[in-house]
Every structure is written in structure tokens, then in C-alpha cells.
PDB file of N, CA and C in Angstrom:
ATOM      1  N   UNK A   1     -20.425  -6.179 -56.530  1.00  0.00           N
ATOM      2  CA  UNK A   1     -19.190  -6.407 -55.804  1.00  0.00           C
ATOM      3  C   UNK A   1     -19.463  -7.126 -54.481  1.00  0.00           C
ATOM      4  N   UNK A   2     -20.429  -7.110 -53.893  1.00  0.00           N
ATOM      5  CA  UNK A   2     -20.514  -7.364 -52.285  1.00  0.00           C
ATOM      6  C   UNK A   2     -21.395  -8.803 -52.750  1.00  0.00           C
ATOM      7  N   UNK A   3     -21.850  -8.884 -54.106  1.00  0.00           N
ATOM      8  CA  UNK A   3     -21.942 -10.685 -54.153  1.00  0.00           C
ATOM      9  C   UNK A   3     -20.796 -11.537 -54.341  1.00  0.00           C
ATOM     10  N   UNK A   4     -19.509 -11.042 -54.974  1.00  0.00           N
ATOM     11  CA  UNK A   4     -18.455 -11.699 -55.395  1.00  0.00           C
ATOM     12  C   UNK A   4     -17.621 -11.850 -53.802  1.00  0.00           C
ATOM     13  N   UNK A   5     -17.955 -10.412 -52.934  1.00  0.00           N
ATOM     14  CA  UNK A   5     -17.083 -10.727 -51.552  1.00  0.00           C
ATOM     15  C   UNK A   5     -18.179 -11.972 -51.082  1.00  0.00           C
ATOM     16  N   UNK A   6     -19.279 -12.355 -50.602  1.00  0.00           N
ATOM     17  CA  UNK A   6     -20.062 -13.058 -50.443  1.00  0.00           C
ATOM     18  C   UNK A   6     -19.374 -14.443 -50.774  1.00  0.00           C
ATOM     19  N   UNK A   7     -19.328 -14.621 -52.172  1.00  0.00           N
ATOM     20  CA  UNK A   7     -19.044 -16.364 -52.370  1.00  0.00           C
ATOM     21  C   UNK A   7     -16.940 -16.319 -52.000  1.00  0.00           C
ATOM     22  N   UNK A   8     -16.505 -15.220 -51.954  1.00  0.00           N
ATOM     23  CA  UNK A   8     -15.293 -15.204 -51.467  1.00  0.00           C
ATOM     24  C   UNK A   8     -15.379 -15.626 -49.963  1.00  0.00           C
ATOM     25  N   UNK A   9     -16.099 -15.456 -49.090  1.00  0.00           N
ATOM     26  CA  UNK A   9     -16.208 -15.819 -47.505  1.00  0.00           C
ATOM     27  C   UNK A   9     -16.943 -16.732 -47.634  1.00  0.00           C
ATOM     28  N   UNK A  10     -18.236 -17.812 -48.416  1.00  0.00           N
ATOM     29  CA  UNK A  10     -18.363 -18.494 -48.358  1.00  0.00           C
ATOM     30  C   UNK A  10     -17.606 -20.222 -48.781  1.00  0.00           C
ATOM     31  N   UNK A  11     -16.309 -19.379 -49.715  1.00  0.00           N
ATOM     32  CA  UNK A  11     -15.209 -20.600 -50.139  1.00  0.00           C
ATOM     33  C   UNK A  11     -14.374 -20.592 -49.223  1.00  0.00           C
ATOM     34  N   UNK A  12     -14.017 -19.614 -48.631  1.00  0.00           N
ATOM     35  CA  UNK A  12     -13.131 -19.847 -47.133  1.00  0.00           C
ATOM     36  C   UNK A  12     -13.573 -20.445 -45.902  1.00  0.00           C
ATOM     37  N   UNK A  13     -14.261 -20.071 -45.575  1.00  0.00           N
ATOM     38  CA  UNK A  13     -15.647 -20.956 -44.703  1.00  0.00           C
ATOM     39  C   UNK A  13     -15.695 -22.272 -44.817  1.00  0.00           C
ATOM     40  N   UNK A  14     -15.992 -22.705 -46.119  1.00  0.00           N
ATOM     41  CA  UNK A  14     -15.420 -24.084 -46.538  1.00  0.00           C
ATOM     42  C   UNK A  14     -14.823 -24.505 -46.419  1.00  0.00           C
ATOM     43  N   UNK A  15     -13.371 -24.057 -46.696  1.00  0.00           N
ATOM     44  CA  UNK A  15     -11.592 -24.268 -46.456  1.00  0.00           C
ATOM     45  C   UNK A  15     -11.943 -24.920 -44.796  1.00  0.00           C
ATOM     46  N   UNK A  16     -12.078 -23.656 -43.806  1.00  0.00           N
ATOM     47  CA  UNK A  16     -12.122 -23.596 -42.262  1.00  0.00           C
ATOM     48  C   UNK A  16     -12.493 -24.744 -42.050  1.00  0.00           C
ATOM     49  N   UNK A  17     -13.763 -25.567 -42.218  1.00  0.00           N
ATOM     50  CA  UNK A  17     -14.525 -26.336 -41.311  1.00  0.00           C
ATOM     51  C   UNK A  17     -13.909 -27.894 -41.275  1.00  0.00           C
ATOM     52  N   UNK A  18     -13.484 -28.261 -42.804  1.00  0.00           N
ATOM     53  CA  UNK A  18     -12.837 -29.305 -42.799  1.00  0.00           C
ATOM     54  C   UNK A  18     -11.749 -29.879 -41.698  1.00  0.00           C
ATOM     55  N   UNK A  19     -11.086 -28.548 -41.755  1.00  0.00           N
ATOM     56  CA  UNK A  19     -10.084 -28.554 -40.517  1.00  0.00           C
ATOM     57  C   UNK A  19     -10.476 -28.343 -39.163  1.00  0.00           C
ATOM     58  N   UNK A  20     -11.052 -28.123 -38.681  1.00  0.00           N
ATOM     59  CA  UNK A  20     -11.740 -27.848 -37.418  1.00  0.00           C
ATOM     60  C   UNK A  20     -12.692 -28.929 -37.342  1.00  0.00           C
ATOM     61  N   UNK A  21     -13.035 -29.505 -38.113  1.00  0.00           N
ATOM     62  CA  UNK A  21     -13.669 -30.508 -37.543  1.00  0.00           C
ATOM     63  C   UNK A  21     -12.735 -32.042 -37.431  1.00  0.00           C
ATOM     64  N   UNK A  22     -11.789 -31.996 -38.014  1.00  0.00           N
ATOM     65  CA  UNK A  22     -10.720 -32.976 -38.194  1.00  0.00           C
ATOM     66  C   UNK A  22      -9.697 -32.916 -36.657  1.00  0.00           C
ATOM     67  N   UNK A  23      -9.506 -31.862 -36.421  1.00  0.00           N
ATOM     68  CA  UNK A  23      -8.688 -31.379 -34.832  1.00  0.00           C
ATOM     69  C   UNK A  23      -8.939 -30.321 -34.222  1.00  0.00           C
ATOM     70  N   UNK A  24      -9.224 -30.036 -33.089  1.00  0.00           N
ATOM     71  CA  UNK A  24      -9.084 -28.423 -32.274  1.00  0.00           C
ATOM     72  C   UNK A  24      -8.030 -27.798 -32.322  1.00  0.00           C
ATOM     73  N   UNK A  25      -8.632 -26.673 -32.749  1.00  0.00           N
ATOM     74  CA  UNK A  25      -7.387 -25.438 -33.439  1.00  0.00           C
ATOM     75  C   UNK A  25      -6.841 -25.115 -32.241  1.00  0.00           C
ATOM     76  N   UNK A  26      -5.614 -24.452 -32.679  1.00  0.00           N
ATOM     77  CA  UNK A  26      -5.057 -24.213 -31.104  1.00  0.00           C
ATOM     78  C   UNK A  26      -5.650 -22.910 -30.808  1.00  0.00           C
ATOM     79  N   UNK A  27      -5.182 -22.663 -29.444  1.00  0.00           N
ATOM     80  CA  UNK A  27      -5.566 -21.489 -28.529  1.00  0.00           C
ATOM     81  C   UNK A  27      -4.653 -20.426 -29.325  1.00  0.00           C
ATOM     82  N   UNK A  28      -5.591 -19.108 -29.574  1.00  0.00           N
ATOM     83  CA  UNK A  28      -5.033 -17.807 -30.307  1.00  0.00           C
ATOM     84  C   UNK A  28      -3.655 -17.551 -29.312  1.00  0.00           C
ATOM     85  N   UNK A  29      -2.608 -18.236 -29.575  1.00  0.00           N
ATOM     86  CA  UNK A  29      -1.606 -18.170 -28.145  1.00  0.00           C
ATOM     87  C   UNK A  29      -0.587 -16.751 -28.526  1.00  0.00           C
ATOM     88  N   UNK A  30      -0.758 -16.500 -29.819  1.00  0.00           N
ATOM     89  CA  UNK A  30       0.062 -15.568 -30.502  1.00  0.00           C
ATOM     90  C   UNK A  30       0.015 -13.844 -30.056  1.00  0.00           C
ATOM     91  N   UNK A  31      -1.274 -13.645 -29.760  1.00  0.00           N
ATOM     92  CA  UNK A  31      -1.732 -12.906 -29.086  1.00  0.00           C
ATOM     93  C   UNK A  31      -1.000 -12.457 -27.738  1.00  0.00           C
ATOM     94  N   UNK A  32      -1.163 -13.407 -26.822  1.00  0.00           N
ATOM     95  CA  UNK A  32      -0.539 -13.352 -25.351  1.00  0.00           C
ATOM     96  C   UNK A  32       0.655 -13.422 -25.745  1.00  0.00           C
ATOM     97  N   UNK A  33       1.475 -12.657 -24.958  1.00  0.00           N
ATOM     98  CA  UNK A  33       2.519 -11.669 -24.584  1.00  0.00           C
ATOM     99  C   UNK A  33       3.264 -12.201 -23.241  1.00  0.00           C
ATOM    100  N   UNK A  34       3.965 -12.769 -23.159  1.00  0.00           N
ATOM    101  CA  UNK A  34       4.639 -12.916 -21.565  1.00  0.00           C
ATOM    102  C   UNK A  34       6.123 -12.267 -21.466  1.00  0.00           C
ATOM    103  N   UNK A  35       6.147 -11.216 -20.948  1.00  0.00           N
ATOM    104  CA  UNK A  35       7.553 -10.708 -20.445  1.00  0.00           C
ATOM    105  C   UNK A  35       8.652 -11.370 -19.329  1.00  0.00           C
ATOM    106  N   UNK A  36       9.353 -12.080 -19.379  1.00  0.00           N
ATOM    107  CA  UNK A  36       9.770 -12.408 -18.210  1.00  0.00           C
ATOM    108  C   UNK A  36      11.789 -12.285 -18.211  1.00  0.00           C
ATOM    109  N   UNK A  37      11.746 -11.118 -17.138  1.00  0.00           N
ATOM    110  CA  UNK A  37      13.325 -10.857 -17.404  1.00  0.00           C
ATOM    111  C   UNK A  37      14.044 -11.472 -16.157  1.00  0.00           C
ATOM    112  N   UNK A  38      15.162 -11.775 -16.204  1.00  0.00           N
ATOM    113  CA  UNK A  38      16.153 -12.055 -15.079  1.00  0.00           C
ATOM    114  C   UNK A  38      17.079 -11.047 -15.211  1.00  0.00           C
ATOM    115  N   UNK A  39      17.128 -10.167 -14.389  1.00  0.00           N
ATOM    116  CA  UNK A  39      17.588  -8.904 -13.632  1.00  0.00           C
ATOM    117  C   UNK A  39      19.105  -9.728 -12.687  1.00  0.00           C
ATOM    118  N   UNK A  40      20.238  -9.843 -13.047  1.00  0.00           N
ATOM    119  CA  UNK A  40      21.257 -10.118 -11.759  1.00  0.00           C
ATOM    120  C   UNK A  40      21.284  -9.149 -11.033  1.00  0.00           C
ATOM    121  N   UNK A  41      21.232  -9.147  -9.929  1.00  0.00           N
ATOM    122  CA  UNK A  41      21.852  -8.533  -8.795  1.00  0.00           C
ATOM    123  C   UNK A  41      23.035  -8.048  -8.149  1.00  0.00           C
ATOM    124  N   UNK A  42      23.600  -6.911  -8.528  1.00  0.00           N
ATOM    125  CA  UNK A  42      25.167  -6.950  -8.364  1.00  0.00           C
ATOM    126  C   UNK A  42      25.710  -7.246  -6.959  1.00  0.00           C
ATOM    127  N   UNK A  43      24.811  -7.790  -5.904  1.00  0.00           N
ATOM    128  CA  UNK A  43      25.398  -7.397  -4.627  1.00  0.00           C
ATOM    129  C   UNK A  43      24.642  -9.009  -4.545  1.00  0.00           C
ATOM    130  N   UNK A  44      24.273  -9.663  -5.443  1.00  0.00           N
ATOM    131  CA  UNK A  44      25.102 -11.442  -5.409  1.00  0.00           C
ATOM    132  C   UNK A  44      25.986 -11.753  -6.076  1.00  0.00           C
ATOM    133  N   UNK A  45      26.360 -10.826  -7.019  1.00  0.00           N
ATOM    134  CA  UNK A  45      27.264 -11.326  -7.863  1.00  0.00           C
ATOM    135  C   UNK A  45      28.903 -11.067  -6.946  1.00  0.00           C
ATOM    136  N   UNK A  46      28.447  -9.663  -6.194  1.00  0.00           N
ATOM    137  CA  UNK A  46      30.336  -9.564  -5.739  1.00  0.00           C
ATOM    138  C   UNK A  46      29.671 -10.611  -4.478  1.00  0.00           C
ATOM    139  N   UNK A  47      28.828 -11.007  -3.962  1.00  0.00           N
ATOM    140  CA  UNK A  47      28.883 -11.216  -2.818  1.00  0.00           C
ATOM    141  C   UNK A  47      29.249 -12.860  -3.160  1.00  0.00           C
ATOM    142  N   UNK A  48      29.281 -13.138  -4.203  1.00  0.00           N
ATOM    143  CA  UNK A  48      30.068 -14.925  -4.426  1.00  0.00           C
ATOM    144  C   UNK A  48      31.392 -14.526  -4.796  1.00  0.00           C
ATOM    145  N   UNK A  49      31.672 -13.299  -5.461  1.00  0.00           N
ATOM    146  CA  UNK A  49      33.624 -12.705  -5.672  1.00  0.00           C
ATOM    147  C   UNK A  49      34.049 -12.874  -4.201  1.00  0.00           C
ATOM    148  N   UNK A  50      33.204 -12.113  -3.431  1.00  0.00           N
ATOM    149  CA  UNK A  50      33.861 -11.777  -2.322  1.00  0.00           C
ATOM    150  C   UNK A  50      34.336 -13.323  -1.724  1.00  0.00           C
ATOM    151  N   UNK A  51      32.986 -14.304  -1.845  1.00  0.00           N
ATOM    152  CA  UNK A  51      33.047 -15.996  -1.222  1.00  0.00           C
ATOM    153  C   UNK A  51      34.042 -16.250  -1.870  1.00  0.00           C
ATOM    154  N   UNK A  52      34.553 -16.411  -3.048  1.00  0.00           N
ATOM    155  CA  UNK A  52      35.432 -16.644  -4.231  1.00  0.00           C
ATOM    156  C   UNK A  52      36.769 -16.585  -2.734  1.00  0.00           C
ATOM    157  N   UNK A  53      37.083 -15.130  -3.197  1.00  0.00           N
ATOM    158  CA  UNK A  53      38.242 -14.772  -2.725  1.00  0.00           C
ATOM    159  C   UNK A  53      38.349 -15.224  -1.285  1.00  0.00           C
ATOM    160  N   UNK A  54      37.773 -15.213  -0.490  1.00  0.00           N
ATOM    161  CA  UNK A  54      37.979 -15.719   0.862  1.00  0.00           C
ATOM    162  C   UNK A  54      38.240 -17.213   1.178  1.00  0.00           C
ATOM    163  N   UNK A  55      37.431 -17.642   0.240  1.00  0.00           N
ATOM    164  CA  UNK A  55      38.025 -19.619   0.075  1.00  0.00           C
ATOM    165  C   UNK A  55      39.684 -19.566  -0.494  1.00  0.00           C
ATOM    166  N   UNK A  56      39.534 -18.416  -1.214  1.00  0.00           N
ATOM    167  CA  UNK A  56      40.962 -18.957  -1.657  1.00  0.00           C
ATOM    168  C   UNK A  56      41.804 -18.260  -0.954  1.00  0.00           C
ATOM    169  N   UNK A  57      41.918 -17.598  -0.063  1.00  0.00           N
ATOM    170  CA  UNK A  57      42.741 -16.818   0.760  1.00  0.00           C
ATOM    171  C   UNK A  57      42.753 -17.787   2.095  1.00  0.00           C
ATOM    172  N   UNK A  58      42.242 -18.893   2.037  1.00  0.00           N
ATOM    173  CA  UNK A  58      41.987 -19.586   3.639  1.00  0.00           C
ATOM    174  C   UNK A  58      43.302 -20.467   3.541  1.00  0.00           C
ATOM    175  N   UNK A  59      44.370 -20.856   4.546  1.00  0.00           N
ATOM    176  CA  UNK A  59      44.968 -21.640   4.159  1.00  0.00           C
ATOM    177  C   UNK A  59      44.913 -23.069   4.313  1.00  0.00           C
ATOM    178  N   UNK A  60      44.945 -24.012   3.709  1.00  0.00           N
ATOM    179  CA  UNK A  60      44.558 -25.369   2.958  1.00  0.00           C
ATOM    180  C   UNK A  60      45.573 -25.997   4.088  1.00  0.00           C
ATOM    181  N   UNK A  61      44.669 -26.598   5.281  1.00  0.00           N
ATOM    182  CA  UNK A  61      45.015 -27.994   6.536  1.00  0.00           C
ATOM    183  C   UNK A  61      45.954 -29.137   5.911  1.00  0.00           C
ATOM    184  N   UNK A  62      46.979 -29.229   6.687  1.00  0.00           N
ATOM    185  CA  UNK A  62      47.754 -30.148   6.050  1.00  0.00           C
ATOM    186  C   UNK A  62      47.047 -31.728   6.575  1.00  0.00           C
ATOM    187  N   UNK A  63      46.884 -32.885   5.693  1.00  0.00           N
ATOM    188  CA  UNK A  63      46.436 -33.929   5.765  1.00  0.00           C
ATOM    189  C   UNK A  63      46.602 -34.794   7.304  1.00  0.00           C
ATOM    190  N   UNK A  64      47.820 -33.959   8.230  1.00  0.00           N
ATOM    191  CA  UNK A  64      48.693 -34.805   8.851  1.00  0.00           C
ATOM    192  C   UNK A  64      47.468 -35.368   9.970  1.00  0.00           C
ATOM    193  N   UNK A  65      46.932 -33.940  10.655  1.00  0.00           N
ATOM    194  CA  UNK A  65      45.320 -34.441  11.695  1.00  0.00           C
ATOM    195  C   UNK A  65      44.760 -35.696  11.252  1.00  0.00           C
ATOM    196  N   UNK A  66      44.168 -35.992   9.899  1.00  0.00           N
ATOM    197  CA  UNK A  66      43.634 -37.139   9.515  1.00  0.00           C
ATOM    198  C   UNK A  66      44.733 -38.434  10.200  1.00  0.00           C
ATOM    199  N   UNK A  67      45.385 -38.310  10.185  1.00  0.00           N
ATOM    200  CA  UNK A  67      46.425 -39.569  10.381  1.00  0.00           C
ATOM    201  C   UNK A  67      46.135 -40.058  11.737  1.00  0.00           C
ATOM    202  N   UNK A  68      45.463 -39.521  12.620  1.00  0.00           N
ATOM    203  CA  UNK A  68      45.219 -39.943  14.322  1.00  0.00           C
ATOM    204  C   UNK A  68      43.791 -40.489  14.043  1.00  0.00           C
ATOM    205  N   UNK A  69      43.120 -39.962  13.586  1.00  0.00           N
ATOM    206  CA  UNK A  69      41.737 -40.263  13.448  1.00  0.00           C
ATOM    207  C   UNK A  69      41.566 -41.311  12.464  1.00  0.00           C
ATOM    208  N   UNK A  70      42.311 -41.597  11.496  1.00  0.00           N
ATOM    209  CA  UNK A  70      42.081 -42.903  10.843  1.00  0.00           C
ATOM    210  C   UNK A  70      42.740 -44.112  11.845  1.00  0.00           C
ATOM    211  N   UNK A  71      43.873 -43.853  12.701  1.00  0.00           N
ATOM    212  CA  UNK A  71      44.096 -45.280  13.853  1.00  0.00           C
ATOM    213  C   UNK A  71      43.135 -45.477  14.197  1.00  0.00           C
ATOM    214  N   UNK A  72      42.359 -44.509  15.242  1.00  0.00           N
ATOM    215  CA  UNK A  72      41.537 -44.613  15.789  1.00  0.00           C
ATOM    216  C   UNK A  72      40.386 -45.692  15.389  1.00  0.00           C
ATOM    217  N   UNK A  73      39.797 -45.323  14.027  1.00  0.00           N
ATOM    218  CA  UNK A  73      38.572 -46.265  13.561  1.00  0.00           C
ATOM    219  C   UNK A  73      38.397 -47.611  13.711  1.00  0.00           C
ATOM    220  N   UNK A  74      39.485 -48.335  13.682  1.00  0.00           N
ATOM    221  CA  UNK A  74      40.016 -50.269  13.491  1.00  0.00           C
ATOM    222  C   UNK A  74      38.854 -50.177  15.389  1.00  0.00           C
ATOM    223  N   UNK A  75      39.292 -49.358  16.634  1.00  0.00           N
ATOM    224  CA  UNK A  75      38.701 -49.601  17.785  1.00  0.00           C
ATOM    225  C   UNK A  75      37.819 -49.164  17.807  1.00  0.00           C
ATOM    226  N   UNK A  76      36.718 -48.390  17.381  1.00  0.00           N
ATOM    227  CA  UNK A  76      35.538 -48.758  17.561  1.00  0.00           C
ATOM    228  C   UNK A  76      35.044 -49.906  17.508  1.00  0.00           C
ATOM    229  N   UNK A  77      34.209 -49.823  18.381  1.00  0.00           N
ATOM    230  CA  UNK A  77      33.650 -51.623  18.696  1.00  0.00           C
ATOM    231  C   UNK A  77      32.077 -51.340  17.876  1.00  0.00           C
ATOM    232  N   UNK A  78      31.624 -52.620  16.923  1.00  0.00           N
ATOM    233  CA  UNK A  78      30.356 -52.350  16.180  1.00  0.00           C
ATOM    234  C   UNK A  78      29.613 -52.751  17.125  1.00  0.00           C
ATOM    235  N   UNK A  79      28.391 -52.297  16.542  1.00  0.00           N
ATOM    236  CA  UNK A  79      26.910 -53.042  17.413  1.00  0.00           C
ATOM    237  C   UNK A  79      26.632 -54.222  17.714  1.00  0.00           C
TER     238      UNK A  79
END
């Protein structure tokens, strides 16, 4: 029995080398393990609700200010 396992690892062996000598096998990457979690934070999450709500509670400048400050521009004098 332990001659028949014998020419069984010596026909696989065979199989192996062809390929390994044709390209580099990759790195055993299957092995390594990387955990990597993203955890939210509930106190960024209300703390952009809270930004949320305060932009929209601000009340929205009526255009009219712009109207002095665009005369203005024609007199500036360029360089």
C-alpha cells in the first residue's frame, strides 16, 4: 500500500511543477483573514439631523441686498 501512495505523490508532483514553472503561484492569500468593520456613530449621525434641521429652520435672505452690490461692480476701477 505505501508503494501505490508513493507513485500517487509522485504523479501529482508531476502535475505541480509544470505549472510552477510556467508562472508564480500566488501567495496562500486564502489563509489571511482581514476583519474590517465600519461601526456608525450615533452622535454623527444625529449630529448631521441636528445640521439638517437647523439649515432648514434658518430663514432664506431675500435676493434684494444683492441688488446694491451688483451696481456697485461696473466702478471698480481694474489694474
Amino acid at each position: 500500500e505505501d508503494e501505490e501512495q508513493d507513485e500517487d505523490d509522485d504523479e501529482e508532483e508531476g502535475e505541480e511543477h509544470p505549472a510552477s514553472a510556467d508562472s508564480i503561484p500566488p501567495p496562500p492569500a486564502l489563509h489571511v483573514t482581514v476583519k474590517i468593520s465600519f461601526r456608525p456613530q450615533p452622535s454623527t449621525l444625529s449630529f448631521i439631523k441636528e445640521d439638517a434641521e437647523r439649515f432648514l429652520a434658518m430663514p432664506i435672505p431675500l435676493p434684494l441686498p444683492l441688488t446694491p452690490l451688483s451696481s456697485l461692480l461696473p466702478q471698480i476701477p481694474s489694474p
